[in-house]
N, C-alpha and C. Protein backbone atom coordinates (compact mmCIF):
# COMPACT_ATOMS: atom_id res chain seq x y z
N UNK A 1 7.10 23.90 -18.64
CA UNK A 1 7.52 23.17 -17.47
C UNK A 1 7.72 21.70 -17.85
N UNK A 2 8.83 20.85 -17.76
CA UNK A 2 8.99 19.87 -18.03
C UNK A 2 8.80 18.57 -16.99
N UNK A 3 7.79 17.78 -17.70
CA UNK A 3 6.44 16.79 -16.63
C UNK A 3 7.87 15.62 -16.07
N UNK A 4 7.70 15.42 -14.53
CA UNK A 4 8.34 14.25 -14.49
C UNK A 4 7.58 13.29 -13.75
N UNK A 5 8.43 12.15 -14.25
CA UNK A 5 7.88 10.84 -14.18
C UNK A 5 8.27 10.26 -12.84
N UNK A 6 7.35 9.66 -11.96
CA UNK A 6 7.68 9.21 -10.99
C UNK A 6 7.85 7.98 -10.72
N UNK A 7 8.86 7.18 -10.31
CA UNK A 7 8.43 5.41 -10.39
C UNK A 7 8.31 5.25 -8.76
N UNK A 8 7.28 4.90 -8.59
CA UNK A 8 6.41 4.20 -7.49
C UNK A 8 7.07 3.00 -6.83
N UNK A 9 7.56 3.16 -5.24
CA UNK A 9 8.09 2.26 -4.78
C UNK A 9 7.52 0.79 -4.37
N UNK A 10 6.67 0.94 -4.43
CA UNK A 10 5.63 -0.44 -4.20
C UNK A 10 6.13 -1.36 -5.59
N UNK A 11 6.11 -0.86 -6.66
CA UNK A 11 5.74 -1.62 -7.82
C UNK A 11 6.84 -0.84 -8.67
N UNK A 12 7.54 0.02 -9.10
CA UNK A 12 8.32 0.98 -9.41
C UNK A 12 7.87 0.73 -10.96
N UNK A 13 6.98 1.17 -10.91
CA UNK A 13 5.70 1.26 -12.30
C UNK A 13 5.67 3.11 -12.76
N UNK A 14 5.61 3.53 -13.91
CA UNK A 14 5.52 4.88 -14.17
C UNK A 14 4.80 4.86 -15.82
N UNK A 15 3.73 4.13 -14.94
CA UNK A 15 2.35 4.32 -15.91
C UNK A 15 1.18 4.94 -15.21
N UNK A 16 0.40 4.79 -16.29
CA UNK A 16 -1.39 4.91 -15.39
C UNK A 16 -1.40 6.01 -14.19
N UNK A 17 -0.36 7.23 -14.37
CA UNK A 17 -0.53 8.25 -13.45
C UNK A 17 -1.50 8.71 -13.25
N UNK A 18 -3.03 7.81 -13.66
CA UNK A 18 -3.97 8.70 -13.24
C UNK A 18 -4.65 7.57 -12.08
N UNK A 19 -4.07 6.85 -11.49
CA UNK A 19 -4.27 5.68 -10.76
C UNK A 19 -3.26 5.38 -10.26
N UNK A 20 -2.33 6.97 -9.34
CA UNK A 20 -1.55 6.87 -8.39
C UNK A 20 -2.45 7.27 -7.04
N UNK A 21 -1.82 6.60 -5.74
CA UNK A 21 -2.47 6.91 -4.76
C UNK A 21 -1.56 7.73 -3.33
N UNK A 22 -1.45 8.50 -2.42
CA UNK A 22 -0.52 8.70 -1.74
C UNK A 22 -0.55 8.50 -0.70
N UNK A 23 0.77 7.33 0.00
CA UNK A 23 -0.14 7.19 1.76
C UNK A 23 0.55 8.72 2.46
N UNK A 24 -0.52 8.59 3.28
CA UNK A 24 -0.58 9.97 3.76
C UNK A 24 0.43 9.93 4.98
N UNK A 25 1.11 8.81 5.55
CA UNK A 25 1.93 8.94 6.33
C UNK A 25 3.39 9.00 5.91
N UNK A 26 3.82 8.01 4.61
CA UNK A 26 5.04 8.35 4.55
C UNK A 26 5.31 9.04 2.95
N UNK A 27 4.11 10.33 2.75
CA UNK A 27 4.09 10.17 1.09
C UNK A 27 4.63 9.71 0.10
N UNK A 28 4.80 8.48 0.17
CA UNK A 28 5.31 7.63 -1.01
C UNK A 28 4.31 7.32 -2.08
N UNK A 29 3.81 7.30 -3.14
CA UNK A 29 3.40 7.14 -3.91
C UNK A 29 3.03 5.47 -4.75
N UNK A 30 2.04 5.16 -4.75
CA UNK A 30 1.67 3.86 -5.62
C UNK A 30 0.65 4.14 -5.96
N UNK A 31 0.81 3.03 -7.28
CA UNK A 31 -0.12 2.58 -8.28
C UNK A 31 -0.99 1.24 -8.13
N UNK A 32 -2.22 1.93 -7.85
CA UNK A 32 -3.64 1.49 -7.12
C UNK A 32 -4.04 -0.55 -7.34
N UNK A 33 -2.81 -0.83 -8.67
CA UNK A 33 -2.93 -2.03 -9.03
C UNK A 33 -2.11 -2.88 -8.24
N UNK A 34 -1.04 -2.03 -7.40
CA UNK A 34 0.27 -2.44 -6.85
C UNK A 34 -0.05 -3.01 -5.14
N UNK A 35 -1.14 -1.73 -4.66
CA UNK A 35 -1.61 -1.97 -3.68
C UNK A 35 -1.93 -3.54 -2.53
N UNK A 36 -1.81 -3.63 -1.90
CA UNK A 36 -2.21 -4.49 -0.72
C UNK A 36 -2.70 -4.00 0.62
N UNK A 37 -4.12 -4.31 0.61
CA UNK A 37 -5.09 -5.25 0.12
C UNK A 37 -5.07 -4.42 -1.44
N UNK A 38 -5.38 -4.94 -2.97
CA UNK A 38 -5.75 -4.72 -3.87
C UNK A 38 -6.88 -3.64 -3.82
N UNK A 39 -6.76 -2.46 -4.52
CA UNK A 39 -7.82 -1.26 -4.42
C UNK A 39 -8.52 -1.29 -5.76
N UNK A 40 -9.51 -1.53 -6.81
CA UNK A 40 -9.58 -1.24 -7.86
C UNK A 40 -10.17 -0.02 -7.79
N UNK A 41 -10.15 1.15 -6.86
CA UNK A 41 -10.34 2.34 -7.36
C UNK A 41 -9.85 3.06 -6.48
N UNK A 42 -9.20 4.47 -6.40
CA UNK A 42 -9.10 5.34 -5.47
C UNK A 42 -9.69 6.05 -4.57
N UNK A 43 -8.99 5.64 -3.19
CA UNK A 43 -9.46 5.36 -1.77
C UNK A 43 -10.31 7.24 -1.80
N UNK A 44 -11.44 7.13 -1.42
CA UNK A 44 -11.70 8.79 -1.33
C UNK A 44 -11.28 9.64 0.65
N UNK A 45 -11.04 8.47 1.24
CA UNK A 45 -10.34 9.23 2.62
C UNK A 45 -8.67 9.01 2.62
N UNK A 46 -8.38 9.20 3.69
CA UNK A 46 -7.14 8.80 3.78
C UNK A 46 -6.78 7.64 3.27
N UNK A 47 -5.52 7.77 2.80
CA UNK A 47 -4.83 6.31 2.69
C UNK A 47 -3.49 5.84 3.03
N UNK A 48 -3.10 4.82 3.75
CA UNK A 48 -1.95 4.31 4.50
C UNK A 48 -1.56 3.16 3.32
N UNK A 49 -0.34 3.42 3.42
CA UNK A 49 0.80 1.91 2.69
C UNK A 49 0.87 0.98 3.44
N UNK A 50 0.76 0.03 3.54
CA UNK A 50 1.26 -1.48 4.11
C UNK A 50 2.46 -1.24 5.01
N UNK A 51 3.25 -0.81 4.34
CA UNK A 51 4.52 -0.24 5.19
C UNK A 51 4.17 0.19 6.64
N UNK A 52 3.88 1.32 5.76
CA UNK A 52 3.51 2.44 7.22
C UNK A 52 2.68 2.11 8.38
N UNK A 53 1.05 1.54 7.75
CA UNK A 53 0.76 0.85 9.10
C UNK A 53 1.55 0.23 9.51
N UNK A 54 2.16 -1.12 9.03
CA UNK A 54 3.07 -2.15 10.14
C UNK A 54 3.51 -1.25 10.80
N UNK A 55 4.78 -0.83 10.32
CA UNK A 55 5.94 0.00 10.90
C UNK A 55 5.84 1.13 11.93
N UNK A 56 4.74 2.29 11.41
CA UNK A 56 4.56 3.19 12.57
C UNK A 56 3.33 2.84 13.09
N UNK A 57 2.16 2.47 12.63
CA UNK A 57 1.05 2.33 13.45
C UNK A 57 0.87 1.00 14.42
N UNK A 58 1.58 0.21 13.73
CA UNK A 58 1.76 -1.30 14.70
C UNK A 58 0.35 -1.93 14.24
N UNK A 59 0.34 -1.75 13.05
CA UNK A 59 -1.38 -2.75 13.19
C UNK A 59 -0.71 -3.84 12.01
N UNK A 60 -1.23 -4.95 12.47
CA UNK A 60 -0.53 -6.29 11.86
C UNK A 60 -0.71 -6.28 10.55
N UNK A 61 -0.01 -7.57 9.78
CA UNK A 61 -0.19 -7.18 7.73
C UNK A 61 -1.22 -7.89 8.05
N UNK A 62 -1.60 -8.56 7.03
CA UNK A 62 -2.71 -9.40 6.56
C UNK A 62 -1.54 -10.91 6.53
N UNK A 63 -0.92 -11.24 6.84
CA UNK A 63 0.02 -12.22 6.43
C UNK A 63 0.06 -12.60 8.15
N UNK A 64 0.38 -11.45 8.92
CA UNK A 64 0.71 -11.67 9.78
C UNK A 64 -0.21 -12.19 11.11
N UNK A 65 -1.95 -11.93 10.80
CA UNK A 65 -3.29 -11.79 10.98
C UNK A 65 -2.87 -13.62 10.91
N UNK A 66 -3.18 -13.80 9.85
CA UNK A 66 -2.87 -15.38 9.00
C UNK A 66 -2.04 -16.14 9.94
N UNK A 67 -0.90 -15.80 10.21
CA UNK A 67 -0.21 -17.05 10.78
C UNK A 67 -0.21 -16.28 12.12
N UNK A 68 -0.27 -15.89 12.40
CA UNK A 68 -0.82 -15.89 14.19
C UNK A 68 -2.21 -16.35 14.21
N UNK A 69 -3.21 -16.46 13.50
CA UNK A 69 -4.48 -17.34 13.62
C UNK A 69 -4.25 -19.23 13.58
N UNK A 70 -3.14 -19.74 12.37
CA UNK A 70 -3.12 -21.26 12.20
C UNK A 70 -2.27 -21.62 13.23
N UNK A 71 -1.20 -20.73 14.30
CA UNK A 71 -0.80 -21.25 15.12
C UNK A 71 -1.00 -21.41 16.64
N UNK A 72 -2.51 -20.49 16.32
CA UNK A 72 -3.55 -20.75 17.86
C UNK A 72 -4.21 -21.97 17.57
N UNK A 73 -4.42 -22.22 16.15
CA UNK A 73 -5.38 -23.63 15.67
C UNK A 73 -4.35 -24.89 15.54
N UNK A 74 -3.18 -24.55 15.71
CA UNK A 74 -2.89 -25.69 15.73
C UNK A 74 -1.95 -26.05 14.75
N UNK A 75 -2.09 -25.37 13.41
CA UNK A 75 -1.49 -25.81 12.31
C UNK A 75 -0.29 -25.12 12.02
């Protein structure tokens, strides 16, 4: 059976296949270094892409947390 290689849309990396992760909503595939928030090991429950929360779950990035906080403060 001939092995194929997958390149990972987060990072489009096709190494370290043993430190791929899959979000479980839009199975896309990344490499655990590529991640945001940063994972240094693989998640043992579910796991969601950055993407996918924003997009289908509606829960804010971490960017977005950020500047909706400095523009209640002011800055």
């Amino acid at each position: 059976m001939k092995k194929t290689t997958w390149t990972r849309r987060a990072c489009f990396m096709n190494k370290n296949d043993d430190k791929i992760v899959h979000c479980e909503g839009c199975d896309e595939a990344y490499n655990i270094c590529c991640t945001v928030p940063h994972r240094p090991t693989i998640p043992r429950r579910n796991c969601y892409c950055t993407f996918y929360m924003i997009e289908v779950l509606g829960i804010p990035s971490p960017w977005q947390s950020r500047q909706h906080g400095a523009s209640q403060h002011g800055e």
